[in-house]
Every structure is written in structure tokens, then in C-alpha cells.
N, C-alpha and C. Protein backbone atom coordinates (compact mmCIF):
# COMPACT_ATOMS: atom_id res chain seq x y z
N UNK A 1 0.85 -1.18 0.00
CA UNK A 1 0.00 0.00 0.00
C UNK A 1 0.89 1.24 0.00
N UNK A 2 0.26 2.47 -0.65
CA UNK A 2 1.23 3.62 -0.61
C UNK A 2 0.36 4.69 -0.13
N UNK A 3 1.17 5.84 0.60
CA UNK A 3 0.08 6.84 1.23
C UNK A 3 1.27 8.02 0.60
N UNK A 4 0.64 8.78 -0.74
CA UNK A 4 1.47 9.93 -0.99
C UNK A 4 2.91 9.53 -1.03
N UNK A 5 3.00 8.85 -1.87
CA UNK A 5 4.49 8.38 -2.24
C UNK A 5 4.92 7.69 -1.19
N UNK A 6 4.30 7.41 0.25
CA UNK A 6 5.30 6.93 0.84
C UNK A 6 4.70 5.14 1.29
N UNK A 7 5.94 3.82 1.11
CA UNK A 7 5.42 2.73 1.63
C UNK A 7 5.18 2.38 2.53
N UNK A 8 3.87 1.90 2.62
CA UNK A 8 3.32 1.32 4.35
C UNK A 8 4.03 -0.08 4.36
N UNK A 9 4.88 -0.02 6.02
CA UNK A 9 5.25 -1.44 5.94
C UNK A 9 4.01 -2.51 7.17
N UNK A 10 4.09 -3.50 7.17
CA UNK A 10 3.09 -4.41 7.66
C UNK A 10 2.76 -3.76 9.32
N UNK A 11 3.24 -3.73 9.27
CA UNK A 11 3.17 -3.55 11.28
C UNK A 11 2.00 -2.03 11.15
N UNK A 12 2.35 -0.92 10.15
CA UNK A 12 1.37 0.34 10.21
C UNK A 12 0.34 -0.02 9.57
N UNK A 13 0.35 -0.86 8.80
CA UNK A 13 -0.86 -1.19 8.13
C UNK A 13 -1.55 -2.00 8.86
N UNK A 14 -1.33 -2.59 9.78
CA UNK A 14 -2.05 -3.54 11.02
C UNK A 14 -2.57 -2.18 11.98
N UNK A 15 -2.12 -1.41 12.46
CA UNK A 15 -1.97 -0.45 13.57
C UNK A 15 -3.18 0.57 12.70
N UNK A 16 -2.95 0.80 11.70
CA UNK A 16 -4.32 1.65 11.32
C UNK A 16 -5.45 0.85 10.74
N UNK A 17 -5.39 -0.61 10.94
CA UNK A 17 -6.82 -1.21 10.56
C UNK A 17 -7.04 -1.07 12.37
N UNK A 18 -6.10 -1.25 13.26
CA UNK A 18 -6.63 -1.37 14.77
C UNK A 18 -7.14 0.18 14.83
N UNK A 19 -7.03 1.11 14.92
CA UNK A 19 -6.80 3.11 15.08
C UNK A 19 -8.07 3.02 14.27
N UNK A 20 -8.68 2.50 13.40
CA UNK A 20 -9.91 2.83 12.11
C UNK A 20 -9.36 4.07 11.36
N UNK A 21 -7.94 3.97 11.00
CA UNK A 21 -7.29 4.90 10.43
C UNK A 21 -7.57 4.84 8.75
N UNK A 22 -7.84 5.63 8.30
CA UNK A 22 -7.71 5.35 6.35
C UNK A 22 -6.57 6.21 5.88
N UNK A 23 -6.39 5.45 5.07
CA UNK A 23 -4.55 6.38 3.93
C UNK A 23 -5.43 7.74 4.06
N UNK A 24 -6.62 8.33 3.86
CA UNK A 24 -6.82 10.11 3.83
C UNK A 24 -6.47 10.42 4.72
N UNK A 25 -6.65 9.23 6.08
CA UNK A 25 -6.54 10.28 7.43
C UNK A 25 -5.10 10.51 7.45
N UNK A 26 -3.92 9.33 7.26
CA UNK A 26 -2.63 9.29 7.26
C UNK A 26 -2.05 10.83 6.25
N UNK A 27 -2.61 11.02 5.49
CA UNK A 27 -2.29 12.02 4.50
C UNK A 27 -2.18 13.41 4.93
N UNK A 28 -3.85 13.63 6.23
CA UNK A 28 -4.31 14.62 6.74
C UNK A 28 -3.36 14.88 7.77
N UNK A 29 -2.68 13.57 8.48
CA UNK A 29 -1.27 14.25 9.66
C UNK A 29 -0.31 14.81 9.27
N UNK A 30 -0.12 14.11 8.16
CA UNK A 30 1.53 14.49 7.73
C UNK A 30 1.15 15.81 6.56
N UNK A 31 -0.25 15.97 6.39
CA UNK A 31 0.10 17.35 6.09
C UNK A 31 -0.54 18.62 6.47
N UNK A 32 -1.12 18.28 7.74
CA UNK A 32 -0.86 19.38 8.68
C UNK A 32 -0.46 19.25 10.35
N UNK A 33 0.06 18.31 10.54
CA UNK A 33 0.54 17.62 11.89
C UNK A 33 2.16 18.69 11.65
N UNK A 34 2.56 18.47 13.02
CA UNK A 34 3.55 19.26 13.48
C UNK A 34 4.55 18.16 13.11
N UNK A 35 5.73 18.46 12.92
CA UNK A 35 6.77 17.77 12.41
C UNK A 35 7.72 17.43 13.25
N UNK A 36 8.02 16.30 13.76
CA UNK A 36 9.61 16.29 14.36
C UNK A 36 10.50 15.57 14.21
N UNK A 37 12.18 15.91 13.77
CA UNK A 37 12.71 14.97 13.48
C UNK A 37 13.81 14.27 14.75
N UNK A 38 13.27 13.02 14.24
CA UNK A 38 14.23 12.33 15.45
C UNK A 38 15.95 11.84 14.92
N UNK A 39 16.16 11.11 15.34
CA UNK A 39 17.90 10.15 14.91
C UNK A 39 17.97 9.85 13.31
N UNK A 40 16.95 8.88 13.63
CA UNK A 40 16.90 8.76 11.83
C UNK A 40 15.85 8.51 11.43
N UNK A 41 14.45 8.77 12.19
CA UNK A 41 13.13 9.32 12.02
C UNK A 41 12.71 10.71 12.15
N UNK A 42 11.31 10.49 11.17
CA UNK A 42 10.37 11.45 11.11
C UNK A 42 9.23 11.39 12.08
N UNK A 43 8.68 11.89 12.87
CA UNK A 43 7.17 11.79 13.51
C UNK A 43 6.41 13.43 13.27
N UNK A 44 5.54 12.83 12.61
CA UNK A 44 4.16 13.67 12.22
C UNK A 44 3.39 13.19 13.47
N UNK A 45 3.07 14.35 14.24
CA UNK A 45 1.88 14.32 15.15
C UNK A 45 0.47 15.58 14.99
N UNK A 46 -0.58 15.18 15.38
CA UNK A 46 -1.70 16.29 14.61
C UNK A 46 -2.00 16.91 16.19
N UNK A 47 -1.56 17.93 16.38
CA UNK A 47 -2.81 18.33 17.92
C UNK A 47 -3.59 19.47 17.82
N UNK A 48 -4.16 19.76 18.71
CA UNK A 48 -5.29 20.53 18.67
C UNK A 48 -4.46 22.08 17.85
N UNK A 49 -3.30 22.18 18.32
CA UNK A 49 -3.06 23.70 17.24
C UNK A 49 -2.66 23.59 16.27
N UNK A 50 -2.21 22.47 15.74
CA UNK A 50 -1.97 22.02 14.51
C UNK A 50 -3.31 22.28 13.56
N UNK A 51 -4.19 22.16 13.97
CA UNK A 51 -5.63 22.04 13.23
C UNK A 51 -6.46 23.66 12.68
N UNK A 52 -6.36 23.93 11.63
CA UNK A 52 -6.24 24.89 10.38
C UNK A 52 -7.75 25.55 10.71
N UNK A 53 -8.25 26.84 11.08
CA UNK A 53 -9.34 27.25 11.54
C UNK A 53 -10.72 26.36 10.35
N UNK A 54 -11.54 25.90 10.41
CA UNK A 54 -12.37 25.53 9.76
C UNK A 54 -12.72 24.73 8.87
N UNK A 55 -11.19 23.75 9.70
CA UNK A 55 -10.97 22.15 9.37
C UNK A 55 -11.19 21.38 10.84
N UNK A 56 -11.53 22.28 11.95
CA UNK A 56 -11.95 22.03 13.36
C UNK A 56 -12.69 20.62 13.32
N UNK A 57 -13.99 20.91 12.34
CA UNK A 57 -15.16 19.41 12.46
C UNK A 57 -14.15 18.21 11.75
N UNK A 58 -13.81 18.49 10.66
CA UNK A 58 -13.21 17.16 9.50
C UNK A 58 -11.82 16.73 10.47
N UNK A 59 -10.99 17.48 11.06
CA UNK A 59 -10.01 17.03 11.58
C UNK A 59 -9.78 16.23 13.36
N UNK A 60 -11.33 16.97 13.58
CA UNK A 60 -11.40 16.26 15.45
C UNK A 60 -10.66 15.24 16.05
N UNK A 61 -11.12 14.23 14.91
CA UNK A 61 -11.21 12.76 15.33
C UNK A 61 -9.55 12.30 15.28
N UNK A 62 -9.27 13.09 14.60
CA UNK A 62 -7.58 12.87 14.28
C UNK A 62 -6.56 13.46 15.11
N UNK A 63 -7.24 14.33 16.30
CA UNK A 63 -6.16 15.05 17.08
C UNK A 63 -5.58 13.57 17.78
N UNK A 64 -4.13 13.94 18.28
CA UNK A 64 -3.53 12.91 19.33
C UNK A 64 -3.23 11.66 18.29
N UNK A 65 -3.01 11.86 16.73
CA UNK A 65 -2.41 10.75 15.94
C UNK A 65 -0.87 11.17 15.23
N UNK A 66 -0.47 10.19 15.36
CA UNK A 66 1.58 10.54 14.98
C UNK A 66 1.41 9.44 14.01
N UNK A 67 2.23 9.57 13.20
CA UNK A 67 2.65 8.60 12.28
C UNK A 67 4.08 8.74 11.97
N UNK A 68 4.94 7.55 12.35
CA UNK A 68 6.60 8.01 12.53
C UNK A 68 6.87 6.93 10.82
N UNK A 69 7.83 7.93 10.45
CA UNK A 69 8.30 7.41 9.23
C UNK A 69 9.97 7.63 8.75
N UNK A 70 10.18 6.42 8.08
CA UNK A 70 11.46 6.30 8.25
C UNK A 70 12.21 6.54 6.67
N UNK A 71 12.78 7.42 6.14
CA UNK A 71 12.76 7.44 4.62
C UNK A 71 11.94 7.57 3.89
N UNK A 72 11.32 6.83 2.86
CA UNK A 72 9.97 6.68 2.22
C UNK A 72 9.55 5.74 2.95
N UNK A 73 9.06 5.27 4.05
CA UNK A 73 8.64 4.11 4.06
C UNK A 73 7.72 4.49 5.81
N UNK A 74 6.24 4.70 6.02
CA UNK A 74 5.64 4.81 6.91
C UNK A 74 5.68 3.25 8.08
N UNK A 75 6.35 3.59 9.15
CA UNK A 75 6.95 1.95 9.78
C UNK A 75 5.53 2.27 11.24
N UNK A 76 5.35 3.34 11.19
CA UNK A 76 4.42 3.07 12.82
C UNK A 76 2.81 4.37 12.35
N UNK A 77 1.97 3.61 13.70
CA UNK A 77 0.99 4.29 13.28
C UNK A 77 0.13 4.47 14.80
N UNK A 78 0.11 5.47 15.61
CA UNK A 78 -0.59 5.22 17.09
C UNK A 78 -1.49 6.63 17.30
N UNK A 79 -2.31 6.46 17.89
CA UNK A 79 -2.93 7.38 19.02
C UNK A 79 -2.83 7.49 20.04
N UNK A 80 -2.22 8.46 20.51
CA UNK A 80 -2.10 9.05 21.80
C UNK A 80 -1.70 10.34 22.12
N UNK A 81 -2.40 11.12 22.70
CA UNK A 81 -2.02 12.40 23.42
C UNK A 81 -0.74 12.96 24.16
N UNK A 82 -0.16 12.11 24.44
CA UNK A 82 0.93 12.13 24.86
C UNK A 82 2.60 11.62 24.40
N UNK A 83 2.53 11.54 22.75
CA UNK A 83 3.32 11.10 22.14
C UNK A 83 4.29 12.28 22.15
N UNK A 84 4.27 13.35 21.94
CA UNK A 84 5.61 14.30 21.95
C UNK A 84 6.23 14.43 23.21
N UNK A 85 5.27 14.58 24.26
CA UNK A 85 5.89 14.94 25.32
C UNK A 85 6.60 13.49 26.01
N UNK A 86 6.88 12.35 25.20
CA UNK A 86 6.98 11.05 25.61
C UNK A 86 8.63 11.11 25.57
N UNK A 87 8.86 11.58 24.15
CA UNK A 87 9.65 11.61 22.85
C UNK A 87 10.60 12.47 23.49
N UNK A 88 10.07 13.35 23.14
CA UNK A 88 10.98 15.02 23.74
C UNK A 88 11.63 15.02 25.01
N UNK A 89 11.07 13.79 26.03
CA UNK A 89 11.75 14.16 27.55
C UNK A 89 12.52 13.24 27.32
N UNK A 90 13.96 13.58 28.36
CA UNK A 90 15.34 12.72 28.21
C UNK A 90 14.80 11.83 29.25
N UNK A 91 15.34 10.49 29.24
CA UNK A 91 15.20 9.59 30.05
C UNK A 91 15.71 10.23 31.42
N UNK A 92 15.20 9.42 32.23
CA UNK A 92 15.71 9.48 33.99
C UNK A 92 17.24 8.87 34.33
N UNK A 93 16.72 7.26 33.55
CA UNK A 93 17.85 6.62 33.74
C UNK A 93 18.38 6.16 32.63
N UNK A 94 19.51 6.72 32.59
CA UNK A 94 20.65 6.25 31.41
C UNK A 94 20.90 4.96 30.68
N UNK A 95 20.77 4.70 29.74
CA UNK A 95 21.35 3.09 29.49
C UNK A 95 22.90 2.60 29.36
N UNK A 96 23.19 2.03 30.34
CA UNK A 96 24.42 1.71 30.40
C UNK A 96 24.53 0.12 29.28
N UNK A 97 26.15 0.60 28.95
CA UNK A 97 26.32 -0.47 27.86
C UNK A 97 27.47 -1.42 28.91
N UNK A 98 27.34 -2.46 28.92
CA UNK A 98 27.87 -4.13 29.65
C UNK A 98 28.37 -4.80 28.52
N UNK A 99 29.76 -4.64 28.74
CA UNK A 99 30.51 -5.39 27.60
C UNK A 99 30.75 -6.60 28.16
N UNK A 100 30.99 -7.41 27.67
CA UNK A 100 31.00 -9.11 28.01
C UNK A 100 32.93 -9.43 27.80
N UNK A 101 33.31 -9.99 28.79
CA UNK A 101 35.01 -9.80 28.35
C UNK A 101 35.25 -11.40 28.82
């Protein structure tokens, strides 16, 4: 499946038959959802100020959806309200790396 040039891989295409997501709605984040880039991702998230005066009714249902994408290729697909502020905060605790000798 393709959403605007970009390939859905299996795992988002499972995640938006679970979400009752359709490729328009996927289309509608990433093109007016707030943008952020991560390491070597993209995440499109839609929130309430993201939403274009008198696209309020058509866009409701879509606040609190991210769609993270990696190159051309859409790899995740979730709802939740709390996805940037998840993202954006540094961990507490560090991950330490344990080399094996």
C-alpha cells in the first residue's frame, strides 16, 4: 500500500486497521501535523493547534495521531495524546552499555 508516495510497511498497516485509520486520514497528519525529526526518524503528530481554523469538524477525530516514518517508508501508526511529550523528555535513567570480556 502507498500513502502519498510513501510505503506502508506491515506492522502500520495492522496499527491503522486497529486506530480505524484510512490512507486520507494518514495524508491529513503528515500534512498538517507538526513535524519532528528524530535520529533517523520522522514523527508527524496532529494536535489541537496544529488544526487549520475551519478544518476544526473534518479534523477532530484525528487530534492525538503521529505517524513516525522512516525514509519513504511509513513503519508506525498510534494514538495518543501524549506522544511528543513522551519523545521530547530525556530519560531518567541512562542506558548503560555491559561489555562481556
Amino acid at each position: 500500500m502507498q500513502i502519498n508516495q510513501l510505503n506502508v510497511s506491515c506492522h502500520a498497516a495492522r496499527r491503522m486497521a486497529q486506530c480505524n485509520l484510512s490512507p486520507s486520514d494518514i495524508e491529513a497528519v503528515i500534512s498538517f501535523g507538526h513535524t519532528s525529526f528524530l535520529s533517523t526518524a520522522t514523527l508527524f503528530f496532529l494536535g489541537w493547534r496544529d488544526v487549520a481554523r475551519g478544518l476544526e469538524r473534518k479534523l477532530e477525530r484525528l487530534v492525538g495521531t503521529s505517524v513516525v516514518t522512516i525514509g519513504n517508508r511509513i513503519i508506525a501508526v498510534s494514538r495518543s495524546a501524549k506522544v511528543l511529550t513522551r519523545i521530547k523528555r530525556k530519560s531518567k535513567h541512562p542506558v548503560q552499555v555491559i561489555s562481556l570480556r
